[in-house]
C-alpha atoms as a PDB file:
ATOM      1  CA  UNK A   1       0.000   0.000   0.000  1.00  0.00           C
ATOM      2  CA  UNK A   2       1.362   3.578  -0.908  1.00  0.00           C
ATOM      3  CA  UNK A   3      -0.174   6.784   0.820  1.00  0.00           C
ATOM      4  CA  UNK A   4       1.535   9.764   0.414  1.00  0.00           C
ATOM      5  CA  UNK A   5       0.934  13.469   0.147  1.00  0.00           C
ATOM      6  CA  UNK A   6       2.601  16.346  -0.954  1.00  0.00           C
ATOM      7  CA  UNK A   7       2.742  19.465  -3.039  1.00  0.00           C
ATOM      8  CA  UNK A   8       4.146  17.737  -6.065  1.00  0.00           C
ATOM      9  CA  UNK A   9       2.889  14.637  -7.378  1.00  0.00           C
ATOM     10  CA  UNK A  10       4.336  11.449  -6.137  1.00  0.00           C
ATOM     11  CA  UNK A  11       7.169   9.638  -8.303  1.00  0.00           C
ATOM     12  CA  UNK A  12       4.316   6.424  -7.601  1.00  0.00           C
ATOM     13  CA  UNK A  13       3.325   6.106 -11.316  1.00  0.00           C
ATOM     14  CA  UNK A  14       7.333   5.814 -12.269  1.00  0.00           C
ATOM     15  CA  UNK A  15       8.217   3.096  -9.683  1.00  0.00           C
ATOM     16  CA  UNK A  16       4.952   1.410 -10.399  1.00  0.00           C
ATOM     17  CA  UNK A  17       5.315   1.743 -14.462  1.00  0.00           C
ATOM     18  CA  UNK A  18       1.358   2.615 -13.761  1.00  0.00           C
ATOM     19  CA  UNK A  19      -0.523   4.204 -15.664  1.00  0.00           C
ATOM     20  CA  UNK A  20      -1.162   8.016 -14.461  1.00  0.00           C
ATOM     21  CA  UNK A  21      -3.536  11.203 -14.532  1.00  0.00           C
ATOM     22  CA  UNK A  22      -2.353  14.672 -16.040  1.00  0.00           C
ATOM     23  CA  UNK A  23      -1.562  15.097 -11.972  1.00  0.00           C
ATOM     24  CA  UNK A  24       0.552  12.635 -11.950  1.00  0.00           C
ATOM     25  CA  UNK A  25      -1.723   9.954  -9.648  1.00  0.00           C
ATOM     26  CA  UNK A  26      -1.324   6.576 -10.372  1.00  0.00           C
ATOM     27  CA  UNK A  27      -4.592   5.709 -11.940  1.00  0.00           C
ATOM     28  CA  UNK A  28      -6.732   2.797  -9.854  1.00  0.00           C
ATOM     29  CA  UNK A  29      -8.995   0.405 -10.232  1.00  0.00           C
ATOM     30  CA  UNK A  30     -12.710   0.866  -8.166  1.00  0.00           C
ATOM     31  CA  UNK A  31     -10.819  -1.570  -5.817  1.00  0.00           C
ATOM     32  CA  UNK A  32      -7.664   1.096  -5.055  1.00  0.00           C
ATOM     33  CA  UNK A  33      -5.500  -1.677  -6.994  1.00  0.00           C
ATOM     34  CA  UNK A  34      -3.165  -1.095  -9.551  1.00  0.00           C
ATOM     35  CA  UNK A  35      -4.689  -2.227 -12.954  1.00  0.00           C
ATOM     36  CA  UNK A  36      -2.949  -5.894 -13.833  1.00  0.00           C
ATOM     37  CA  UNK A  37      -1.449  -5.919 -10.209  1.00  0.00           C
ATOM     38  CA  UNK A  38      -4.512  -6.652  -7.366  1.00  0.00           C
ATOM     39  CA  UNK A  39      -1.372  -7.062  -5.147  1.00  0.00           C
ATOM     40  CA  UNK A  40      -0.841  -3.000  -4.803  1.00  0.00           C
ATOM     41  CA  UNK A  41      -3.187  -0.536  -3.450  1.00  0.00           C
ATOM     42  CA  UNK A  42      -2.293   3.019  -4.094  1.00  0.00           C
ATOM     43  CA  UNK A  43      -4.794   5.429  -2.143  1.00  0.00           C
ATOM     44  CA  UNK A  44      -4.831   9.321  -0.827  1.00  0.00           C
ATOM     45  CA  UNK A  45      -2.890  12.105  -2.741  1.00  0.00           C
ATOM     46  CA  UNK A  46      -1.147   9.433  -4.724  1.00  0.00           C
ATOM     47  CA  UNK A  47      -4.661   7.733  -6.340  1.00  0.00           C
ATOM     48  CA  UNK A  48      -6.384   8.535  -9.030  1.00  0.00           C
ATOM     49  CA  UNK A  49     -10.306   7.293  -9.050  1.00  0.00           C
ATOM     50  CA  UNK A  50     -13.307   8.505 -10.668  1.00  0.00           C
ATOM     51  CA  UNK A  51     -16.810   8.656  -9.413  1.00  0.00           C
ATOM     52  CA  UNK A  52     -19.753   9.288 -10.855  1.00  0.00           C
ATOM     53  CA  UNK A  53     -17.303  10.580 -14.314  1.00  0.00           C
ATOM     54  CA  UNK A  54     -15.575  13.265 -11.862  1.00  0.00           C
ATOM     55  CA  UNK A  55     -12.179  12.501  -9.913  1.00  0.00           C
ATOM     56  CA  UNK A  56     -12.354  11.663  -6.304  1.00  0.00           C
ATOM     57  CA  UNK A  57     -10.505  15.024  -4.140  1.00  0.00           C
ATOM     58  CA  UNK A  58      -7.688  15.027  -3.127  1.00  0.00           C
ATOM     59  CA  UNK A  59      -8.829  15.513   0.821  1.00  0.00           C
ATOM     60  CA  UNK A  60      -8.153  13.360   4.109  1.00  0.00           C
ATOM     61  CA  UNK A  61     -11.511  12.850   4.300  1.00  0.00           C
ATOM     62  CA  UNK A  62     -11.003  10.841   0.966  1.00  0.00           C
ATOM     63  CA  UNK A  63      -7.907   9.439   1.832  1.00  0.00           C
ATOM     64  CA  UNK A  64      -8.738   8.345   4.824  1.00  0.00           C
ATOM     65  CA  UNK A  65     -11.521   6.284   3.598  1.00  0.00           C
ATOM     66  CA  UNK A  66      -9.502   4.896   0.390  1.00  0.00           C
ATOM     67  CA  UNK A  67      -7.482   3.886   3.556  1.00  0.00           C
ATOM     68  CA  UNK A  68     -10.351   2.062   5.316  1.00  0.00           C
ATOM     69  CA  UNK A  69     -11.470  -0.074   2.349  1.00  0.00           C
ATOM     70  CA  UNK A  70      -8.249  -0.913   1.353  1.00  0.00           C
ATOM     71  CA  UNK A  71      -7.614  -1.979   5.149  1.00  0.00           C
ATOM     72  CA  UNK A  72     -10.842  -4.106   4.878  1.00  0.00           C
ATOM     73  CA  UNK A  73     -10.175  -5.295   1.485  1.00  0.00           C
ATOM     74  CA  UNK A  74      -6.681  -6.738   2.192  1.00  0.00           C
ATOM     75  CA  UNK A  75      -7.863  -8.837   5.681  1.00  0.00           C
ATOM     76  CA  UNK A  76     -11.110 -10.026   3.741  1.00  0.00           C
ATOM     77  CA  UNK A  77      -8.306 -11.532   1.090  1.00  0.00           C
ATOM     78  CA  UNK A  78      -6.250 -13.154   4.044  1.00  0.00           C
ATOM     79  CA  UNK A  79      -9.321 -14.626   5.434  1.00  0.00           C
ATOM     80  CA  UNK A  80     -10.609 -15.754   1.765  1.00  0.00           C
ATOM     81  CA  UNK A  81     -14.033 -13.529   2.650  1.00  0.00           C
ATOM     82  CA  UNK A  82     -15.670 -12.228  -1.150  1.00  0.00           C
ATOM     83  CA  UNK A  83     -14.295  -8.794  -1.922  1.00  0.00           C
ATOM     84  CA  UNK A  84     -16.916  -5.740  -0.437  1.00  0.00           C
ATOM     85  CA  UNK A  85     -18.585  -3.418  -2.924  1.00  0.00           C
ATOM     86  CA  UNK A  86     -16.340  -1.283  -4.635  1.00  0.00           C
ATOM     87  CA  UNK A  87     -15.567   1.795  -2.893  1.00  0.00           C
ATOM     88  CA  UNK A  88     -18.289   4.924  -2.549  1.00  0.00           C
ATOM     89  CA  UNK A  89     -16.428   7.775  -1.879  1.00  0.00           C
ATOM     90  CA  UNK A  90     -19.037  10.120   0.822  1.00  0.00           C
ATOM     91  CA  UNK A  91     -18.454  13.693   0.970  1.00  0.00           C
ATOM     92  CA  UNK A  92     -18.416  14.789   4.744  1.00  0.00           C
ATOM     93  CA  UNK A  93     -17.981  18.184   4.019  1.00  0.00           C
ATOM     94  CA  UNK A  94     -15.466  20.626   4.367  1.00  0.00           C
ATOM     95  CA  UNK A  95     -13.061  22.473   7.416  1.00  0.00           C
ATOM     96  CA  UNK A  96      -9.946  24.719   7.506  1.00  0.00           C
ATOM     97  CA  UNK A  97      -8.453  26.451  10.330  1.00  0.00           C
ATOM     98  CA  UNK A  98      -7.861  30.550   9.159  1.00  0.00           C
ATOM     99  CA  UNK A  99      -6.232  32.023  12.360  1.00  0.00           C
ATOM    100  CA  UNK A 100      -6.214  31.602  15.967  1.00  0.00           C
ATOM    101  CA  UNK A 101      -9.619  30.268  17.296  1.00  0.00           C
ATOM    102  CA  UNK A 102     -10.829  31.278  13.471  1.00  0.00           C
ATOM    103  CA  UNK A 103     -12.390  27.822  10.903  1.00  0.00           C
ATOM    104  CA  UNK A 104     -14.323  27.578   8.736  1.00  0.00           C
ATOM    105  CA  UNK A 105     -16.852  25.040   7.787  1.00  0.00           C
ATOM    106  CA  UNK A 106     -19.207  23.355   4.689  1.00  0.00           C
ATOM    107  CA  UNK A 107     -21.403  20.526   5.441  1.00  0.00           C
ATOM    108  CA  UNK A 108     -24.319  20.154   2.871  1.00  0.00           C
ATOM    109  CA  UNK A 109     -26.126  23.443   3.312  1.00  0.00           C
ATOM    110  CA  UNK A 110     -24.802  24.213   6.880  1.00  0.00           C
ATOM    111  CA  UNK A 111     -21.535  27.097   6.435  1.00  0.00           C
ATOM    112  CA  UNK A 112     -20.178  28.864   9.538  1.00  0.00           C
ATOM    113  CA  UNK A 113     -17.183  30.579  10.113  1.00  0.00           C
ATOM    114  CA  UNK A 114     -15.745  32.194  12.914  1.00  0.00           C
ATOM    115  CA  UNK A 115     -14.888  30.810  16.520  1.00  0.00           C
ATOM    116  CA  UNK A 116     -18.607  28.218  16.525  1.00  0.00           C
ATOM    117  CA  UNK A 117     -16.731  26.413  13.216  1.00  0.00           C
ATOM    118  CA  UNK A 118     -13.256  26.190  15.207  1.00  0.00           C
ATOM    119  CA  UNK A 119     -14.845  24.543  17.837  1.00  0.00           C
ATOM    120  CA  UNK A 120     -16.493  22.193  15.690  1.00  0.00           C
ATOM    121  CA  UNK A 121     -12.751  21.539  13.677  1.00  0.00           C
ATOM    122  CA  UNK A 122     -11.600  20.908  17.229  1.00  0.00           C
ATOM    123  CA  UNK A 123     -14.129  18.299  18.272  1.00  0.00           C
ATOM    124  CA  UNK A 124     -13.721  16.553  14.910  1.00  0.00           C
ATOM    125  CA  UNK A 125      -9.956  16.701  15.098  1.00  0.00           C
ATOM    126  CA  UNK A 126      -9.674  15.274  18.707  1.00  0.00           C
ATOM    127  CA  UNK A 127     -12.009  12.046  18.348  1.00  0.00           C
ATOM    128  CA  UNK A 128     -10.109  11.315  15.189  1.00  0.00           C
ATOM    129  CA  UNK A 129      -6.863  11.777  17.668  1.00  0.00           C
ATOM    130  CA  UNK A 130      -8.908   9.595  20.388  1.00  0.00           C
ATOM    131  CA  UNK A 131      -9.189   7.233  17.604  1.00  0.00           C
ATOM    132  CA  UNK A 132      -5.263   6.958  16.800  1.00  0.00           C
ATOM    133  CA  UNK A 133      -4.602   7.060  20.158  1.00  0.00           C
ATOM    134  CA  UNK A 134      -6.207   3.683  20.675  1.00  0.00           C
ATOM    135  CA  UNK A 135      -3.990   2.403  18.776  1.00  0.00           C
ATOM    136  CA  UNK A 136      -0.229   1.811  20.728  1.00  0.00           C
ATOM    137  CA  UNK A 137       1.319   3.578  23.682  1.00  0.00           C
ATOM    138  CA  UNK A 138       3.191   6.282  21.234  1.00  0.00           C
ATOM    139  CA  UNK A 139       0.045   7.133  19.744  1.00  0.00           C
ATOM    140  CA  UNK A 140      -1.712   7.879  23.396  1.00  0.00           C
ATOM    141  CA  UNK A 141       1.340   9.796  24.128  1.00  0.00           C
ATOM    142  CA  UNK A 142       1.310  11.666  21.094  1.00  0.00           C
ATOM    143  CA  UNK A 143      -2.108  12.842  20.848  1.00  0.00           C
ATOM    144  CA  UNK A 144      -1.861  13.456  24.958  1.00  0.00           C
ATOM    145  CA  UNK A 145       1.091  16.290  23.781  1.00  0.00           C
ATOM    146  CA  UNK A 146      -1.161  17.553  21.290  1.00  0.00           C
ATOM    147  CA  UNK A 147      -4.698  18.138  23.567  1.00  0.00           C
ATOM    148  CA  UNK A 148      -2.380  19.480  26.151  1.00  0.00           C
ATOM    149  CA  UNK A 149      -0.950  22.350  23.824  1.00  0.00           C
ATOM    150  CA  UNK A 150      -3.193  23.060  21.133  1.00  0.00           C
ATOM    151  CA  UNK A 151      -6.577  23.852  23.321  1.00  0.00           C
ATOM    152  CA  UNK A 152      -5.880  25.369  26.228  1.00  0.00           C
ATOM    153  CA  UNK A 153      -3.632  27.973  24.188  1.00  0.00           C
ATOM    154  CA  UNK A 154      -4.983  28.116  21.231  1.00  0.00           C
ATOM    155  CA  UNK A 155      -2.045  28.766  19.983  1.00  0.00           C
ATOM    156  CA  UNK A 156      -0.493  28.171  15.906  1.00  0.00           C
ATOM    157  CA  UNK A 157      -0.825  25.000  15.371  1.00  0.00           C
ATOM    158  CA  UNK A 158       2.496  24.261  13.620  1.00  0.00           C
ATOM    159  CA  UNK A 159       4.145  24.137  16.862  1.00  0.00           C
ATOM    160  CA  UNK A 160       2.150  21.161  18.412  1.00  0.00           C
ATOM    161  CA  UNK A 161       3.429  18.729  15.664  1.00  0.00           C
ATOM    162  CA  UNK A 162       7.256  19.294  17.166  1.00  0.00           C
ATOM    163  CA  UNK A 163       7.829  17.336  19.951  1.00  0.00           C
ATOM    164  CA  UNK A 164      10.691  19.500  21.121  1.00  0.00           C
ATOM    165  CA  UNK A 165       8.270  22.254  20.775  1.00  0.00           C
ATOM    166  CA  UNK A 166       7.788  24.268  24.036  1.00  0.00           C
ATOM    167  CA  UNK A 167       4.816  26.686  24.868  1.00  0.00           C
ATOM    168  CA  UNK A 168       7.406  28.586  26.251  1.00  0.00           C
ATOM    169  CA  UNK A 169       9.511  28.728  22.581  1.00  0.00           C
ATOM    170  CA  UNK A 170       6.324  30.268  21.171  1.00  0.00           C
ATOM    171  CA  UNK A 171       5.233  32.734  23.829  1.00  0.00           C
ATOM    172  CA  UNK A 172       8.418  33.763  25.035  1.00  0.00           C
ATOM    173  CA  UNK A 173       8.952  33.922  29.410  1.00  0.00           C
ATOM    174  CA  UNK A 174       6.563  36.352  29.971  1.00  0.00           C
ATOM    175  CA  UNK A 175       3.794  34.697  28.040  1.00  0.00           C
ATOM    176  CA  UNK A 176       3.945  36.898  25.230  1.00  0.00           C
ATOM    177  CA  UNK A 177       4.179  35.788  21.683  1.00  0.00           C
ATOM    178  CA  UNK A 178       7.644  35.840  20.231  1.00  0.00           C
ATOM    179  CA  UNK A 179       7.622  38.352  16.843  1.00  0.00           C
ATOM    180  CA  UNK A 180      10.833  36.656  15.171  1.00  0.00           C
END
């Protein structure tokens, strides 16, 4: 399975001698297999599927469930279960973080903005990090770090991904943003 993501296209379609889209995604099969090879699964940034004649986006959202089916495709192989349905790509919506305690937010008809659609971006954010963190003792630790920084400061968020990362870096001793 490759999953990667990126500014520039992945190299994928090269080392795969796959088929690609003017992108440069490796072109799949409804499965997330590589046409002629059922043994490689290429999902996220690096895939390129069509639904419904239009190109799946390029969004977590999407990768993450390319990820999911391919998960449950591969054990239902091991197991020698049939193959599920081929995979419907749902569109959850939409949510970006603008500035400091600032999203916003697309769902079907519902749009906010403002502080209301950060808290939402939060919420969703953290039970996908509950989620991980179920996962292995690293992952618990991991997410733990980033609860404990990112809401009670609100702070940019770039910082929380650096383990070495203090508040203190950020805000300076006095609890003042640095301007550097």
């Amino acid at each position: 399975m490759i999953w990667a993501v990126g500014v520039a296209p992945s190299p994928a379609g090269k080392w795969l001698k796959a088929a690609t889209d003017r992108a440069g995604r490796v072109r799949v099969q409804q499965d997330l297999s590589v046409p002629g090879h059922p043994e490689i699964f290429v999902i996220g940034d690096t895939a390129s599927l069509d639904q419904d004649g239009h190109p799946l986006p390029g969004v977590a959202q999407g990768a993450m469930q390319q990820g999911r089916y391919a998960g449950m495709l591969i054990h239902r192989r091991i197991v020698a279960k049939s193959a599920p349905p081929p995979l419907h790509y749902f569109d959850k919506g939409t949510m970006a973080v603008v500035g400091k305690g600032f999203a916003v937010l697309q769902s079907g008809r519902l749009r906010l903005s403002g502080f209301l659609a950060w808290l939402a971006w939060a919420a969703v954010h953290l039970d996908f990090l509950a989620q991980v963190a179920s996962l292995d003792p690293f992952s618990r630790a991991l997410v733990k770090n980033l609860r404990a920084r990112a809401l009670p400061s609100i702070e940019p968020m770039a910082c929380i991904w650096l383990p070495l990362c203090s508040v203190e870096n950020v805000r300076g001793k006095r609890g003042n943003r640095k301007t550097h």
